[in-house]
N, C-alpha and C. Protein backbone atom coordinates (compact mmCIF):
# COMPACT_ATOMS: atom_id res chain seq x y z
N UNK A 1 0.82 -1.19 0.00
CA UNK A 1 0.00 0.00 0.00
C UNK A 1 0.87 1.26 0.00
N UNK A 2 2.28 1.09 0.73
CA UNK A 2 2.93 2.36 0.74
C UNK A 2 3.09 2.73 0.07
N UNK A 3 4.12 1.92 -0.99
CA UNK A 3 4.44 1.63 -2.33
C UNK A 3 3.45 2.32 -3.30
N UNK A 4 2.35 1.89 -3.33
CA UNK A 4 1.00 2.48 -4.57
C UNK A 4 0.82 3.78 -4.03
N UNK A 5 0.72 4.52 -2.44
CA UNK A 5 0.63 5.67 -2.42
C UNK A 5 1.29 6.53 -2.95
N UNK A 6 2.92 6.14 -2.46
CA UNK A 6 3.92 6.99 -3.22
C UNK A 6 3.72 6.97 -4.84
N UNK A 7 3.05 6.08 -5.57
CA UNK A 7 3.17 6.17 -6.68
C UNK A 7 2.30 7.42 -7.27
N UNK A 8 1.01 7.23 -6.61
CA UNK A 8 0.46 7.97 -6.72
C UNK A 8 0.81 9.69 -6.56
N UNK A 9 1.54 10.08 -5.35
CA UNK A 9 1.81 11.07 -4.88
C UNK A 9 2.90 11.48 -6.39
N UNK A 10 3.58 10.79 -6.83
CA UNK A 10 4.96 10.93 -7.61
C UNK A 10 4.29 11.35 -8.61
N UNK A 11 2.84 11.23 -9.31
CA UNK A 11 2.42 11.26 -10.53
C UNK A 11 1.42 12.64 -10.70
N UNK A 12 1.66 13.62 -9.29
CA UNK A 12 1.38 14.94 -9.26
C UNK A 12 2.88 16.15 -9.29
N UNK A 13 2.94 16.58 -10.38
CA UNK A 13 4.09 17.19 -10.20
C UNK A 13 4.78 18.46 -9.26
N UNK A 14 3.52 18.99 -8.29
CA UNK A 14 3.36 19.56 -7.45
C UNK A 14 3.39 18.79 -6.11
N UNK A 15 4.07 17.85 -6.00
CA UNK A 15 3.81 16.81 -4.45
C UNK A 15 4.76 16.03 -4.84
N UNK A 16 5.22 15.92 -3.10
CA UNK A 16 6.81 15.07 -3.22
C UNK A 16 6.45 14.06 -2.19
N UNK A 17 6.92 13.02 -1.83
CA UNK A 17 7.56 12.27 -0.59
C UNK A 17 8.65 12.91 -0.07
N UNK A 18 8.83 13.24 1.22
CA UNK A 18 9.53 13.84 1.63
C UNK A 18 9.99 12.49 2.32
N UNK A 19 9.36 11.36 2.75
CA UNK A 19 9.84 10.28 3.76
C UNK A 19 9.03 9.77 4.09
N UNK A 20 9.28 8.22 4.57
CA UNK A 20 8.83 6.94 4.99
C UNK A 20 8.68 6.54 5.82
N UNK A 21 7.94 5.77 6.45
CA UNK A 21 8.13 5.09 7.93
C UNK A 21 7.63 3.44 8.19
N UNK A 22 8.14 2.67 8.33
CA UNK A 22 7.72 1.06 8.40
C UNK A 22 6.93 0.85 9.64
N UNK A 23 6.54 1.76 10.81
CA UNK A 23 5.64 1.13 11.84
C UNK A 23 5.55 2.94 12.64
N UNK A 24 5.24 2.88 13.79
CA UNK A 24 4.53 3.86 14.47
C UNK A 24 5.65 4.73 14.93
N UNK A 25 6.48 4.29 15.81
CA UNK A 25 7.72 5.23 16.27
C UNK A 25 8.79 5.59 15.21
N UNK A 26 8.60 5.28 13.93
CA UNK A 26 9.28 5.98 12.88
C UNK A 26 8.88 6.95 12.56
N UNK A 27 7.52 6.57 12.43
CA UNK A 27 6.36 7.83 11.54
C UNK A 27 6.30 8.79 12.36
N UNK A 28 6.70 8.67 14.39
CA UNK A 28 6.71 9.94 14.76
C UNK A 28 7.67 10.75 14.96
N UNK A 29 9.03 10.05 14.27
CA UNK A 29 10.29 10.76 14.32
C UNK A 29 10.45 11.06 13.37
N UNK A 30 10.10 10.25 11.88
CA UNK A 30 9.92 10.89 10.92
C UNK A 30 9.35 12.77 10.66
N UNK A 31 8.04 12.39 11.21
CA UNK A 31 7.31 13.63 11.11
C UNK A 31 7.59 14.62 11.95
N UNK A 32 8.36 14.42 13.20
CA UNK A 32 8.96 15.61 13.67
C UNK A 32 10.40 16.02 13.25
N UNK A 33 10.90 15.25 12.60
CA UNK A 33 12.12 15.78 11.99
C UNK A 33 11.84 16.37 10.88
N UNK A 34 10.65 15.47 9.83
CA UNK A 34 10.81 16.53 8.20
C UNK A 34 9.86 17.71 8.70
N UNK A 35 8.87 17.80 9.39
CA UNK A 35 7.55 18.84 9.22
C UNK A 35 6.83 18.53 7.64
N UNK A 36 6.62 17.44 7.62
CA UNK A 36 5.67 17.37 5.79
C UNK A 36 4.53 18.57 5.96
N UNK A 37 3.69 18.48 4.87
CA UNK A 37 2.83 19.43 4.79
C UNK A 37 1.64 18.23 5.27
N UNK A 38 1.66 17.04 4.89
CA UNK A 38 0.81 16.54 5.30
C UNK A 38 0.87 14.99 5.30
N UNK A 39 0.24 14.12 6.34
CA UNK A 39 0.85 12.68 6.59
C UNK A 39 -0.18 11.68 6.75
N UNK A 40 -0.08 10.57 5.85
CA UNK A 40 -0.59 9.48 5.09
C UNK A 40 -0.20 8.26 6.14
N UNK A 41 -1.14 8.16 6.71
CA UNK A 41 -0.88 6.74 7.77
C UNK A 41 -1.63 5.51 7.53
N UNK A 42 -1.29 4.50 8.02
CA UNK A 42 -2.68 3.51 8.21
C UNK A 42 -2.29 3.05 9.46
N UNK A 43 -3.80 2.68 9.84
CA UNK A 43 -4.13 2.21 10.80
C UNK A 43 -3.50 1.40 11.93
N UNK A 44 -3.68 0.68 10.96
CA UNK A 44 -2.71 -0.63 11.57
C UNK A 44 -1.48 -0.95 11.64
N UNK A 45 -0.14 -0.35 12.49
CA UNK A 45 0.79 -0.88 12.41
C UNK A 45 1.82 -1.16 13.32
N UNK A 46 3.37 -1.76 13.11
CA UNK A 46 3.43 -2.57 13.87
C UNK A 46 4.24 -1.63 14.71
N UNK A 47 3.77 -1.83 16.45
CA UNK A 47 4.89 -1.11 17.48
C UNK A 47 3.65 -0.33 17.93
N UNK A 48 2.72 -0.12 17.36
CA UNK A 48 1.54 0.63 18.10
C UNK A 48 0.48 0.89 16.84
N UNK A 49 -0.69 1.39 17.22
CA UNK A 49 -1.89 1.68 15.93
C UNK A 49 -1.55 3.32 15.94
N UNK A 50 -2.28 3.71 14.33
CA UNK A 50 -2.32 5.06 13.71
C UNK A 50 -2.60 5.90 14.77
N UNK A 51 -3.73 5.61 15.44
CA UNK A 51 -4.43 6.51 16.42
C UNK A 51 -3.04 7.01 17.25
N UNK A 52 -2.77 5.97 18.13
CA UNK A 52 -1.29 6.61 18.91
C UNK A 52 -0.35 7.12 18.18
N UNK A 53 0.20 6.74 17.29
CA UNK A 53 1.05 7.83 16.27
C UNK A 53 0.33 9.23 15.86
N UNK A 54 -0.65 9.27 15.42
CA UNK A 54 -1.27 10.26 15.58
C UNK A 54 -1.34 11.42 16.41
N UNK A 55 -1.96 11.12 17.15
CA UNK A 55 -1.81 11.50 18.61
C UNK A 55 -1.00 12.35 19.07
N UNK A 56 0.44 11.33 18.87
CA UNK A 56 1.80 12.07 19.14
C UNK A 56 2.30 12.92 18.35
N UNK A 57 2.04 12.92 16.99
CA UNK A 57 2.54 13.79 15.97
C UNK A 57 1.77 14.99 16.46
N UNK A 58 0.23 15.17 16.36
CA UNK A 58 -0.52 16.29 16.83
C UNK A 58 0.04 17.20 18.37
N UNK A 59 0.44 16.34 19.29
CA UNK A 59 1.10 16.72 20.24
C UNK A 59 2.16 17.63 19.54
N UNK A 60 3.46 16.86 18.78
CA UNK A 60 4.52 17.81 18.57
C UNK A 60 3.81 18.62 17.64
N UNK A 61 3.24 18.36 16.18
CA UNK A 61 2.80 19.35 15.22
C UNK A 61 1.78 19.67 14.96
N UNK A 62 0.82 20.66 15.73
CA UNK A 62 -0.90 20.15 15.67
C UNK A 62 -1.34 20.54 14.25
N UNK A 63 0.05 21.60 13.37
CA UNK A 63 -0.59 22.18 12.59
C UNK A 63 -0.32 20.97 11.52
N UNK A 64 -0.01 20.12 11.46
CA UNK A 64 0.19 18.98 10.48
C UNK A 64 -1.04 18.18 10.22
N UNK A 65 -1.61 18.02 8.91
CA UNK A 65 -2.98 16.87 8.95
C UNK A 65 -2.63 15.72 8.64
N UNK A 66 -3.18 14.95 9.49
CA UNK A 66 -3.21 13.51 9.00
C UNK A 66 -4.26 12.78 8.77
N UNK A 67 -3.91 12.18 7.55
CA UNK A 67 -4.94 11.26 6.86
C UNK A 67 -4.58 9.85 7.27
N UNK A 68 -5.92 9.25 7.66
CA UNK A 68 -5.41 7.78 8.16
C UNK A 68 -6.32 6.95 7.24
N UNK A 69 -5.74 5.69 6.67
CA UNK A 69 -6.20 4.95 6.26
C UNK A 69 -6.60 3.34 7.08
N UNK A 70 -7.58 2.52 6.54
CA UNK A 70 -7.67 1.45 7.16
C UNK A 70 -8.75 0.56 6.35
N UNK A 71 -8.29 -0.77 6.31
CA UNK A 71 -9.41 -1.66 5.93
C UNK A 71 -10.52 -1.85 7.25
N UNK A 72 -10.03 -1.62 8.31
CA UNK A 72 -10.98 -2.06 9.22
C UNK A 72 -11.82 -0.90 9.77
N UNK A 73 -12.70 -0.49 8.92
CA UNK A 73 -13.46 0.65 9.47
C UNK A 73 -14.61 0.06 10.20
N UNK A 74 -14.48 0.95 11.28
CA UNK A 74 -15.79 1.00 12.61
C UNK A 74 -16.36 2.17 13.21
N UNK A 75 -17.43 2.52 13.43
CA UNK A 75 -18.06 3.42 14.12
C UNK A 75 -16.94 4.39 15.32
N UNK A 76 -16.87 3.29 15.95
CA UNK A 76 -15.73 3.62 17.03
C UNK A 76 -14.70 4.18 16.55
N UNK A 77 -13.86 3.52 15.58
CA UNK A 77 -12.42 3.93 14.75
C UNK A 77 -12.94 5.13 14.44
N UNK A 78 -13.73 5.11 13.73
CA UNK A 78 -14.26 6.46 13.20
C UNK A 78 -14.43 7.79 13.67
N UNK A 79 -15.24 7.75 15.03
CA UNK A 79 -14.77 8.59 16.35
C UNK A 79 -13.66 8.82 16.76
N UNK A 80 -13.23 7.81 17.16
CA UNK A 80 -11.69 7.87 17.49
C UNK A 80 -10.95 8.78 17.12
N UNK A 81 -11.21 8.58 15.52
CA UNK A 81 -9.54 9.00 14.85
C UNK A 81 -10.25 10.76 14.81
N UNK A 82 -11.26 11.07 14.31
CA UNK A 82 -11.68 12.61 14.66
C UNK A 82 -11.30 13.12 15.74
């Protein structure tokens, strides 16, 4: 899935990848080291879920949005992640 996002992102010539992350405590060192304009998560991953990465990024960068993805959508998740 990462893979097809970036592809996607690459095929707007106005939008970059700035950087990657393989599980939760990357994505929040990631994102406090680059400052992206904006950050592409899913749900599910390994070392903790989106929500807690989330979370923490908003803590350091509130002005940063994140978009979370997931196959497992629920009412709850749904709340949650708002």
């Amino acid at each position: 899935m990462r893979s097809a996002l970036k592809t996607f992102v690459a095929l707007n010539p106005e939008w970059a990848v700035c950087g990657e992350a393989g599980d939760a405590s990357e994505a929040i060192a990631k994102a406090t080291e680059l400052h992206p304009d904006l950050i592409i998560m899913d749900y599910k991953m390994p070392g903790s879920d989106g929500l807690v990465a989330a979370d923490r990024i908003f803590s350091a960068l509130p002005n940063i949005p994140v978009v979370m993805l997931t196959r497992f959508k629920t009412g709850e998740l749904e709340y949650a992640a708002n």
